[in-house]
C-alpha atoms as a PDB file:
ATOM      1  CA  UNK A   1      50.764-142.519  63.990  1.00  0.00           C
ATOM      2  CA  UNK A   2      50.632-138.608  63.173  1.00  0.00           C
ATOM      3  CA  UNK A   3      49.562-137.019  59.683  1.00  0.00           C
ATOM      4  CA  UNK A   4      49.171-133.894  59.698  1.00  0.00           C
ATOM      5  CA  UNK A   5      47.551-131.926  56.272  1.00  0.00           C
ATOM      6  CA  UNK A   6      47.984-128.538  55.570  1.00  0.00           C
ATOM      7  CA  UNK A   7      47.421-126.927  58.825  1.00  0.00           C
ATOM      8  CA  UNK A   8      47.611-123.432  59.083  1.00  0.00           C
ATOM      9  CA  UNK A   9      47.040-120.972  62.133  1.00  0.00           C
ATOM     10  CA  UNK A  10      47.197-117.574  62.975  1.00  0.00           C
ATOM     11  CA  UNK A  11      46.759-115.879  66.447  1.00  0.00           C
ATOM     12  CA  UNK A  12      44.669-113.040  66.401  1.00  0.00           C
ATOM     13  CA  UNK A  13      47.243-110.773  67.729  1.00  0.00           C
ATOM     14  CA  UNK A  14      49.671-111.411  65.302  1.00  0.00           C
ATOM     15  CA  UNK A  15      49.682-110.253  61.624  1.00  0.00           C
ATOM     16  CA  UNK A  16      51.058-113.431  60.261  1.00  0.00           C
ATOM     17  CA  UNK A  17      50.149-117.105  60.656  1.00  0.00           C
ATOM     18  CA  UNK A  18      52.244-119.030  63.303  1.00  0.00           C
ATOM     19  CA  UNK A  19      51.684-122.367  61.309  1.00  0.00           C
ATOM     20  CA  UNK A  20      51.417-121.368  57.744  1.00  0.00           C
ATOM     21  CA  UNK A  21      50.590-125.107  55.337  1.00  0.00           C
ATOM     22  CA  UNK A  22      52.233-127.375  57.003  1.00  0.00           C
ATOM     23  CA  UNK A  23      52.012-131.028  56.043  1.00  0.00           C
ATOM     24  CA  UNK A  24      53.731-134.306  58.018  1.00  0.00           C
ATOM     25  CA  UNK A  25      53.638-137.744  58.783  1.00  0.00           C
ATOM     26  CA  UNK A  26      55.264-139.142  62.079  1.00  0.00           C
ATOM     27  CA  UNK A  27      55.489-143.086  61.590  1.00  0.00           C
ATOM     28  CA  UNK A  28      53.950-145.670  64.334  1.00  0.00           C
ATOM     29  CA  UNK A  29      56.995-146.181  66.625  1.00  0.00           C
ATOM     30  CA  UNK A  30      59.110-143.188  65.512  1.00  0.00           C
ATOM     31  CA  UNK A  31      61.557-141.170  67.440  1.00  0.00           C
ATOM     32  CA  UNK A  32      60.683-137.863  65.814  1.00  0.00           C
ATOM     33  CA  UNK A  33      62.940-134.652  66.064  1.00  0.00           C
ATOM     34  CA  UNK A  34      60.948-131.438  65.398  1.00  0.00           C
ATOM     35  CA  UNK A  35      63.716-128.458  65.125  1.00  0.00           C
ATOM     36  CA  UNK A  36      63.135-124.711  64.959  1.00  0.00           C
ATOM     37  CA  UNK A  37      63.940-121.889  66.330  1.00  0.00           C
ATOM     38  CA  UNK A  38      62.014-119.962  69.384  1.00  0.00           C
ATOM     39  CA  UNK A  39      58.895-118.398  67.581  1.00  0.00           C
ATOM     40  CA  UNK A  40      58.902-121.247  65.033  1.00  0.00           C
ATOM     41  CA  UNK A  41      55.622-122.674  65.507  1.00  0.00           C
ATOM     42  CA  UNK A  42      56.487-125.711  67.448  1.00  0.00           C
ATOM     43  CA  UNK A  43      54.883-125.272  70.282  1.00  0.00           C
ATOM     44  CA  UNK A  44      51.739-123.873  68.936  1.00  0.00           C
ATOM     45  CA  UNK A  45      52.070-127.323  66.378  1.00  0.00           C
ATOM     46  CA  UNK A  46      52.185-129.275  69.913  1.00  0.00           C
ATOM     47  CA  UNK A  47      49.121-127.132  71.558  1.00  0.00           C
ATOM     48  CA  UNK A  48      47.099-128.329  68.373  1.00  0.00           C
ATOM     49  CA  UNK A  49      47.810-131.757  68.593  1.00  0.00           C
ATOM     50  CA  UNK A  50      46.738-131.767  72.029  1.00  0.00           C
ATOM     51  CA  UNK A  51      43.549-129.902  72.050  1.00  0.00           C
ATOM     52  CA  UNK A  52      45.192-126.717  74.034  1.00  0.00           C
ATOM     53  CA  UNK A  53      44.342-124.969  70.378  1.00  0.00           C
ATOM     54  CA  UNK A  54      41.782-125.880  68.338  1.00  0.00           C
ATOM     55  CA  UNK A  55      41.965-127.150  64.606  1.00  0.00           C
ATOM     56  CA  UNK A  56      40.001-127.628  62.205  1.00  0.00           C
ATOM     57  CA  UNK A  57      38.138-131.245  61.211  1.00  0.00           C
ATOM     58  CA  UNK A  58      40.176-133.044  58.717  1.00  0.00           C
ATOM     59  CA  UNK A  59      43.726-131.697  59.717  1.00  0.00           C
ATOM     60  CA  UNK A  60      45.560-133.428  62.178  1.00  0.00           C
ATOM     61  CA  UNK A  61      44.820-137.652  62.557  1.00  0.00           C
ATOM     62  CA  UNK A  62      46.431-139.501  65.528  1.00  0.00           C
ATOM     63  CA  UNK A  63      46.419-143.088  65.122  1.00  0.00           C
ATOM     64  CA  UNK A  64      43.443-142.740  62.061  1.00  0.00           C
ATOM     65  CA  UNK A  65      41.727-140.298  64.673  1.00  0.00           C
ATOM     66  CA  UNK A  66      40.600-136.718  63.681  1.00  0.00           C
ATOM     67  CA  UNK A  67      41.848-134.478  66.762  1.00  0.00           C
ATOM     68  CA  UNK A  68      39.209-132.254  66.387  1.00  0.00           C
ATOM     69  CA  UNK A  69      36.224-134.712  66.988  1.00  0.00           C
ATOM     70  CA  UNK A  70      35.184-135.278  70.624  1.00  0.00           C
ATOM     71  CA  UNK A  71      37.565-137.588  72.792  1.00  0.00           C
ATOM     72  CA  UNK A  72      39.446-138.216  69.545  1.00  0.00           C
ATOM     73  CA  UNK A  73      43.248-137.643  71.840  1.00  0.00           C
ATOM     74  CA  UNK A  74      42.154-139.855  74.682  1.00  0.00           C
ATOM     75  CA  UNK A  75      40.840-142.619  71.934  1.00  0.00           C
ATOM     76  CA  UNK A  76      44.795-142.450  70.194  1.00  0.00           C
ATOM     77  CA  UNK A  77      46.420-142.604  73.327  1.00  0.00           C
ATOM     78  CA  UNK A  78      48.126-139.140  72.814  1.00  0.00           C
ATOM     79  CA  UNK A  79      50.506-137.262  75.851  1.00  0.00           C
ATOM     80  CA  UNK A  80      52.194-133.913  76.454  1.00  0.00           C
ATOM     81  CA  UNK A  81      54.778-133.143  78.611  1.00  0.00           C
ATOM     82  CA  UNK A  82      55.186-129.549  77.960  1.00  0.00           C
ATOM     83  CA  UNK A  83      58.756-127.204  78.481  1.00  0.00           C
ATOM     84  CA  UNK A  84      56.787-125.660  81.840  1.00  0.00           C
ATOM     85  CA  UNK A  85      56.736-127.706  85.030  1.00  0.00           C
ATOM     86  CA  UNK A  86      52.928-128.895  84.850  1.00  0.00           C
ATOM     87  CA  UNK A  87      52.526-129.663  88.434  1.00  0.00           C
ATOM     88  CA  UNK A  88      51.646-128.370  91.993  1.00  0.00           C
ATOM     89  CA  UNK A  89      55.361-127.037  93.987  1.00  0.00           C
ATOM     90  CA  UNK A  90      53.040-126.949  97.055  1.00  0.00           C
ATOM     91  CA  UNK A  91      51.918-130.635  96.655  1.00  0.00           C
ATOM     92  CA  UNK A  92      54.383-133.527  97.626  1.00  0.00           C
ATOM     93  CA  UNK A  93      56.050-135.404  94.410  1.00  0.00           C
ATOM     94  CA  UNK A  94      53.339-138.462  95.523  1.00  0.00           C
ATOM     95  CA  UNK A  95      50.553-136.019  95.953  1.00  0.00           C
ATOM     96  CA  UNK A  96      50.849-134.784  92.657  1.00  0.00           C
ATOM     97  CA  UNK A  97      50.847-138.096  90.847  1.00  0.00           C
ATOM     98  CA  UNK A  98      47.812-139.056  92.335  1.00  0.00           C
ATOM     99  CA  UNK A  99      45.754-135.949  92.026  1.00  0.00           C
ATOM    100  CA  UNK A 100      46.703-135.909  87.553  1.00  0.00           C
ATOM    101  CA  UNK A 101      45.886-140.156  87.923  1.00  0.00           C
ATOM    102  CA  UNK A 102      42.958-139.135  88.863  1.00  0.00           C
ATOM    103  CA  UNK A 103      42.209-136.381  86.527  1.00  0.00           C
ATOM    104  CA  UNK A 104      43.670-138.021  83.737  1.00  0.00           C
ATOM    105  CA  UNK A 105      40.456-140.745  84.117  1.00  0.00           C
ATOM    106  CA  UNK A 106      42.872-143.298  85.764  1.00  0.00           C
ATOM    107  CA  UNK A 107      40.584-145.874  87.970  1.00  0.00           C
ATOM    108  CA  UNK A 108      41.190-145.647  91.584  1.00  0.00           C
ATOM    109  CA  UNK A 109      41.819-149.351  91.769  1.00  0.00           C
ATOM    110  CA  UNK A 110      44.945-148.764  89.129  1.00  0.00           C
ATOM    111  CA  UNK A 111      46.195-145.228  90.579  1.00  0.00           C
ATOM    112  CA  UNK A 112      48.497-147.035  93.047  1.00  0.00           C
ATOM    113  CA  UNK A 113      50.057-148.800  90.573  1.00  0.00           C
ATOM    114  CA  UNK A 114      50.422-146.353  87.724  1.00  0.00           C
ATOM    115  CA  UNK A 115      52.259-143.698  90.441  1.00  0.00           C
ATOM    116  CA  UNK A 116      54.397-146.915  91.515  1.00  0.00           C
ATOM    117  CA  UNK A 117      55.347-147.571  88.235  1.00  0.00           C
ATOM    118  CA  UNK A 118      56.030-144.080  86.795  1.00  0.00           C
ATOM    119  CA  UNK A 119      58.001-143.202  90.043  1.00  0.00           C
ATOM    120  CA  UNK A 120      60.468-146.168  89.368  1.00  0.00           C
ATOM    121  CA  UNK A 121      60.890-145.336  85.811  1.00  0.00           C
ATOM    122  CA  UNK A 122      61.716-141.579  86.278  1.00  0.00           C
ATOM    123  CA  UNK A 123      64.208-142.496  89.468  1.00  0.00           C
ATOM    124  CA  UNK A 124      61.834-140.025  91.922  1.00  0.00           C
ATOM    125  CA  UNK A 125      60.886-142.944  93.686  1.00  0.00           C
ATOM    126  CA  UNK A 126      62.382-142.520  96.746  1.00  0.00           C
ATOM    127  CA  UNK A 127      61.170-138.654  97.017  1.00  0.00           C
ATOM    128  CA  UNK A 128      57.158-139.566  96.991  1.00  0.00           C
ATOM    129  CA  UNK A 129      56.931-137.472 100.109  1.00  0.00           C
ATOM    130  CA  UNK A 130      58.704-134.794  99.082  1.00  0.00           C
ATOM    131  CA  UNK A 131      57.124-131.572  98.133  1.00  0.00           C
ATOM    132  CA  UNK A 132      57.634-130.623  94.450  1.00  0.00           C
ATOM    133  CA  UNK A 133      58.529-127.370  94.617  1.00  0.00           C
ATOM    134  CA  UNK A 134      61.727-128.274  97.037  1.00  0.00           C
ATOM    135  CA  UNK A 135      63.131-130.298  94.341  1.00  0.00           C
ATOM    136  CA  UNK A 136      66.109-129.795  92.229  1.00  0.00           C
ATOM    137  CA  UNK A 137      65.694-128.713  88.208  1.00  0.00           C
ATOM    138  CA  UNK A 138      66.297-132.260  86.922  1.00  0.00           C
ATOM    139  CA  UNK A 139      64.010-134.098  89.717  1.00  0.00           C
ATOM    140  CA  UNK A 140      61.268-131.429  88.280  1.00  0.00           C
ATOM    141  CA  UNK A 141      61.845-132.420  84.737  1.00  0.00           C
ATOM    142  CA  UNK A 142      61.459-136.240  85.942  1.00  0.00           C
ATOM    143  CA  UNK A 143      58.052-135.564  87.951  1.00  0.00           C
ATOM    144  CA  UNK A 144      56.996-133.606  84.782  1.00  0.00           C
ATOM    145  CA  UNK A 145      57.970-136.669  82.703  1.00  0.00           C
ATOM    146  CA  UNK A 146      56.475-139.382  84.802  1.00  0.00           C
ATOM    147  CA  UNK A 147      53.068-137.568  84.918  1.00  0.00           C
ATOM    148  CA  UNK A 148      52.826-137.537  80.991  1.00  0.00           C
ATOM    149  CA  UNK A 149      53.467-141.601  81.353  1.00  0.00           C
ATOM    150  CA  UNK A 150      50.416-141.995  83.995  1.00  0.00           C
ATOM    151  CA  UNK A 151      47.971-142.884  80.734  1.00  0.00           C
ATOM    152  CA  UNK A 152      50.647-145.216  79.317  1.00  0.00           C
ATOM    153  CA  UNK A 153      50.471-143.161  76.306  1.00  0.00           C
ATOM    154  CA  UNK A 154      51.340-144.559  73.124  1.00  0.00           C
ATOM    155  CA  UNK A 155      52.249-141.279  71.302  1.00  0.00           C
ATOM    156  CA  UNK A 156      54.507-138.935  73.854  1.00  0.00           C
ATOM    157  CA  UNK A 157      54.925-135.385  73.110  1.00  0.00           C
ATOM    158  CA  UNK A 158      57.780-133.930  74.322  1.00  0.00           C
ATOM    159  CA  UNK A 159      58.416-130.338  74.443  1.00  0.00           C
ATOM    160  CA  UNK A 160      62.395-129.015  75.573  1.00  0.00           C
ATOM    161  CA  UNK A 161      61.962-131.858  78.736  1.00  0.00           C
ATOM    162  CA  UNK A 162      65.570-131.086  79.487  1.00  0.00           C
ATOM    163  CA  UNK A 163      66.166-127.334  79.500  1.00  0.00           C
ATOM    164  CA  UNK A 164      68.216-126.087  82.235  1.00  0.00           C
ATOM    165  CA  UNK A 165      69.178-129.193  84.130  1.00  0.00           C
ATOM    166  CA  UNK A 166      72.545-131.050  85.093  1.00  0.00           C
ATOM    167  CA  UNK A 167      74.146-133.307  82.821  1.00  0.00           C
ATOM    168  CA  UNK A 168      73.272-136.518  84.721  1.00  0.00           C
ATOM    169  CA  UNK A 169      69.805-135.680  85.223  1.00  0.00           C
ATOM    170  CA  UNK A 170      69.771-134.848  81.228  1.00  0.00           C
ATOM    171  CA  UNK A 171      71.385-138.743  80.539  1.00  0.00           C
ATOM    172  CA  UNK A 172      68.703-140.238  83.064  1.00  0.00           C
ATOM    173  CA  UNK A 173      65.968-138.467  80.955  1.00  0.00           C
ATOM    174  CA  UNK A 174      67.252-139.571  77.239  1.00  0.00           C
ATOM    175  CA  UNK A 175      68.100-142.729  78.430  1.00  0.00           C
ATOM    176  CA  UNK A 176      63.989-142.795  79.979  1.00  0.00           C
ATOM    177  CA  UNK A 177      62.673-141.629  76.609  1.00  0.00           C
ATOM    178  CA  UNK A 178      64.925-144.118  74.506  1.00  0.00           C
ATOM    179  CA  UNK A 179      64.295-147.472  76.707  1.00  0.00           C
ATOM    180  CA  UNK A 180      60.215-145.919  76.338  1.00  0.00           C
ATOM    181  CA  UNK A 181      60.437-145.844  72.653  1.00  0.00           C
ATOM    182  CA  UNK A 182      62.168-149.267  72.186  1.00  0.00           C
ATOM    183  CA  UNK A 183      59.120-150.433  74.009  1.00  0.00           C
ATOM    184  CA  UNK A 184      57.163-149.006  71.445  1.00  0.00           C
ATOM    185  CA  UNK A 185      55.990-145.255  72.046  1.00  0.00           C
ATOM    186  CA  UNK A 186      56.139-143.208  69.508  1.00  0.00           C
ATOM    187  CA  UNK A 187      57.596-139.746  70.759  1.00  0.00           C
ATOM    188  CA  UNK A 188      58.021-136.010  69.031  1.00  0.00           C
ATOM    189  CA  UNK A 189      60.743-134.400  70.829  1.00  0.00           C
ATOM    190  CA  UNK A 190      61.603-130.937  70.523  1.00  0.00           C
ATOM    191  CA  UNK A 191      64.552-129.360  71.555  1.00  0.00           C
ATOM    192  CA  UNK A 192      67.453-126.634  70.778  1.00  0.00           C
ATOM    193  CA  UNK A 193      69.872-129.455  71.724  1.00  0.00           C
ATOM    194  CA  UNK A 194      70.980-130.119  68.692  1.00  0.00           C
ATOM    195  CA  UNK A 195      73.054-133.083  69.915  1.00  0.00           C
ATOM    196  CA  UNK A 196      70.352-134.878  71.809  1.00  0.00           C
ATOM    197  CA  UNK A 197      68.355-134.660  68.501  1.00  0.00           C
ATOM    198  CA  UNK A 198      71.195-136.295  66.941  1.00  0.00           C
ATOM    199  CA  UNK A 199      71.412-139.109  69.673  1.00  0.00           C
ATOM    200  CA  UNK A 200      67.884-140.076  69.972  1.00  0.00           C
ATOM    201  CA  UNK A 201      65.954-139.165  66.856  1.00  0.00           C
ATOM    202  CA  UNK A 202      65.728-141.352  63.719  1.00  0.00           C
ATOM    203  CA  UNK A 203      63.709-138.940  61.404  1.00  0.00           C
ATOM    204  CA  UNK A 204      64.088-135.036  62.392  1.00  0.00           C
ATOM    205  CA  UNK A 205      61.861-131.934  60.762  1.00  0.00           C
ATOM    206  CA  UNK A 206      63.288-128.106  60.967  1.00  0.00           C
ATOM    207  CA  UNK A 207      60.736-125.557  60.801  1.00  0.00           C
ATOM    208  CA  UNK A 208      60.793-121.707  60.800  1.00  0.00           C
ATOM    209  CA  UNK A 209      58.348-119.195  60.456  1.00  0.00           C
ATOM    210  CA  UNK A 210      55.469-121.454  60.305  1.00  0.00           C
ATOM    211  CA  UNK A 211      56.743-123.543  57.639  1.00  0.00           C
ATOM    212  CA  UNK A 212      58.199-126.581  57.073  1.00  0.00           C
ATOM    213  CA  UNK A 213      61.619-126.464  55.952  1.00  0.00           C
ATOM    214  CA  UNK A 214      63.165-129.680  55.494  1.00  0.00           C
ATOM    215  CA  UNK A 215      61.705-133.045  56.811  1.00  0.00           C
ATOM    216  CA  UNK A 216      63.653-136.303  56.702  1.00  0.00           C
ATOM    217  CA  UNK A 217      65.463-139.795  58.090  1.00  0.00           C
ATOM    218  CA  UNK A 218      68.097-138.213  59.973  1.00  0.00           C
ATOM    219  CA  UNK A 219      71.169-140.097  58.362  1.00  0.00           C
ATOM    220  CA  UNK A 220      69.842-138.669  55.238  1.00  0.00           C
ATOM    221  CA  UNK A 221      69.715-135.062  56.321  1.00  0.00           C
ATOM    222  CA  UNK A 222      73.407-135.330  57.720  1.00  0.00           C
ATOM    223  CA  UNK A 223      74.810-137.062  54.397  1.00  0.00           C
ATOM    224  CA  UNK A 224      73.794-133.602  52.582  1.00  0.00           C
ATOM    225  CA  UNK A 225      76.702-131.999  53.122  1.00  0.00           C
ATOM    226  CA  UNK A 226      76.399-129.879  55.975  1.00  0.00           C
ATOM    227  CA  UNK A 227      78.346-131.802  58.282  1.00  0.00           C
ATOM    228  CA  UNK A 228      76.287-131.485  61.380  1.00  0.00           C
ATOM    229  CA  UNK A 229      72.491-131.341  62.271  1.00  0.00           C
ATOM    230  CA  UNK A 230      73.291-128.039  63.912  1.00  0.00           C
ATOM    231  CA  UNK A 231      74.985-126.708  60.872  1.00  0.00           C
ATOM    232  CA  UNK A 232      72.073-127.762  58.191  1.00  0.00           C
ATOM    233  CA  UNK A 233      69.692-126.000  61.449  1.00  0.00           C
ATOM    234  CA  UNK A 234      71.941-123.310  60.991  1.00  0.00           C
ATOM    235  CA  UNK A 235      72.281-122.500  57.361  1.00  0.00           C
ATOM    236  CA  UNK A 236      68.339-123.402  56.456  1.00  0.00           C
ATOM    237  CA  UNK A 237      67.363-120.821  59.662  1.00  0.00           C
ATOM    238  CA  UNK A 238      69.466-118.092  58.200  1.00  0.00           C
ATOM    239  CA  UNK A 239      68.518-118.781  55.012  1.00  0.00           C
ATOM    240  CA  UNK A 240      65.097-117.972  56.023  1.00  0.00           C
ATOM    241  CA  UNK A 241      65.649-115.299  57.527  1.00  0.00           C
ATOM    242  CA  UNK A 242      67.436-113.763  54.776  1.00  0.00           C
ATOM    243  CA  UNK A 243      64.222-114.239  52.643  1.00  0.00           C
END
């Protein structure tokens, strides 16, 4: 679904590239783990994919499209929902769906039924009139969620979509993004929860500094040695840092 080649970027504040040669593949129905720690590159990896950065031509293919070409992201069916709540707080939870349907190129004979059915998978439902910003954390991260599903995207980028929420809203969300990629959407999910990673993803990549550090099927990573995903995070971060 996702191959990345060398892909390198550098902000022009910053003396040192933020992305600095990395290659990767994500597989067609993956649940992909992408580790590191703040100031890794992740999210700037995530704003490439997605057009929020640009790339150069020949870098980054979704679904055997080149993200850099013209309406190359909408052609692979690509998604973000990004660790900021990407919605209006004034607008009710309803309200909101509607407006990115429509914004998103959604027809207006198939809004209705895209905000029904996102609503019902995320559990906000019953809160369509509702304005967003009187909602709890977790039923924030859920209307953030539901409007990256309007598009019925087939590759779902997922950046930290359960920072700072309960634990129940946290299960309702992992259970949402597992049941999602059984149905077959690939997802990239980032996160410092190192135990989430280790529930939901099948092949996991740790990054730091730019680079990749060590990519793999997770059961492979965890047979190394190190006992834990957190503890391999742990001992290739400091390791890096050491260098």
């Amino acid at each position: 679904m996702v191959t990345i080649e060398p892909l390198s970027y550098q902000y022009s504040s910053r003396s040192a590239p933020v992305l600095d040669g990395i290659s990767l593949t994500v597989a067609d129905g993956a649940l992909f783990g992408l580790l590191g720690p703040n100031g890794a590159g992740k999210t700037t990896l995530l704003s490439m994919l997605t057009g929020l950065l640009p790339c150069q031509p020949g870098t980054i293919f979704v679904d055997g499209q080149d993200v850099a070409m013209p309406g190359a992201r909408i052609a692979a069916g690509l998604a973000l929902v990004p660790q900021d709540y990407a919605f209006y707080l004034p607008l009710t939870v309803g309200e909101n769906l509607r407006f990115f349907a429509g914004v998103q190129g959604i027809s207006k004979a198939k809004i209705a039924e895209r905000v029904d059915h996102c609503a019902r998978l995320t559990g906000i439902q019953d809160r369509l009139q509702e304005r967003a910003g009187r909602l709890s954390g977790g039923l924030k991260r859920r209307l953030n969620l539901a409007i990256g599903l309007l598009t019925e995207p087939r590759l779902l980028l997922l950046d930290e979509p359960t920072v700072g929420i309960d634990p129940h809203s946290r299960h309702f969300i992992l259970e949402t993004i597992r049941d999602l990629n059984q149905q077959g959407t690939t997802v990239i999910y980032t996160s410092h929860y190192m135990e989430e990673v280790e529930e939901l993803c099948d092949r996991v990549a740790i990054m730091d500094h730019g680079r990749l550090l060590r990519e793999g099927p997770l059961p492979e990573l965890l047979s190394a040695g190190e006992g834990s995903l957190e503890n391999l995070f742990l001992n290739l971060t400091h390791r890096q840092l050491r260098d």
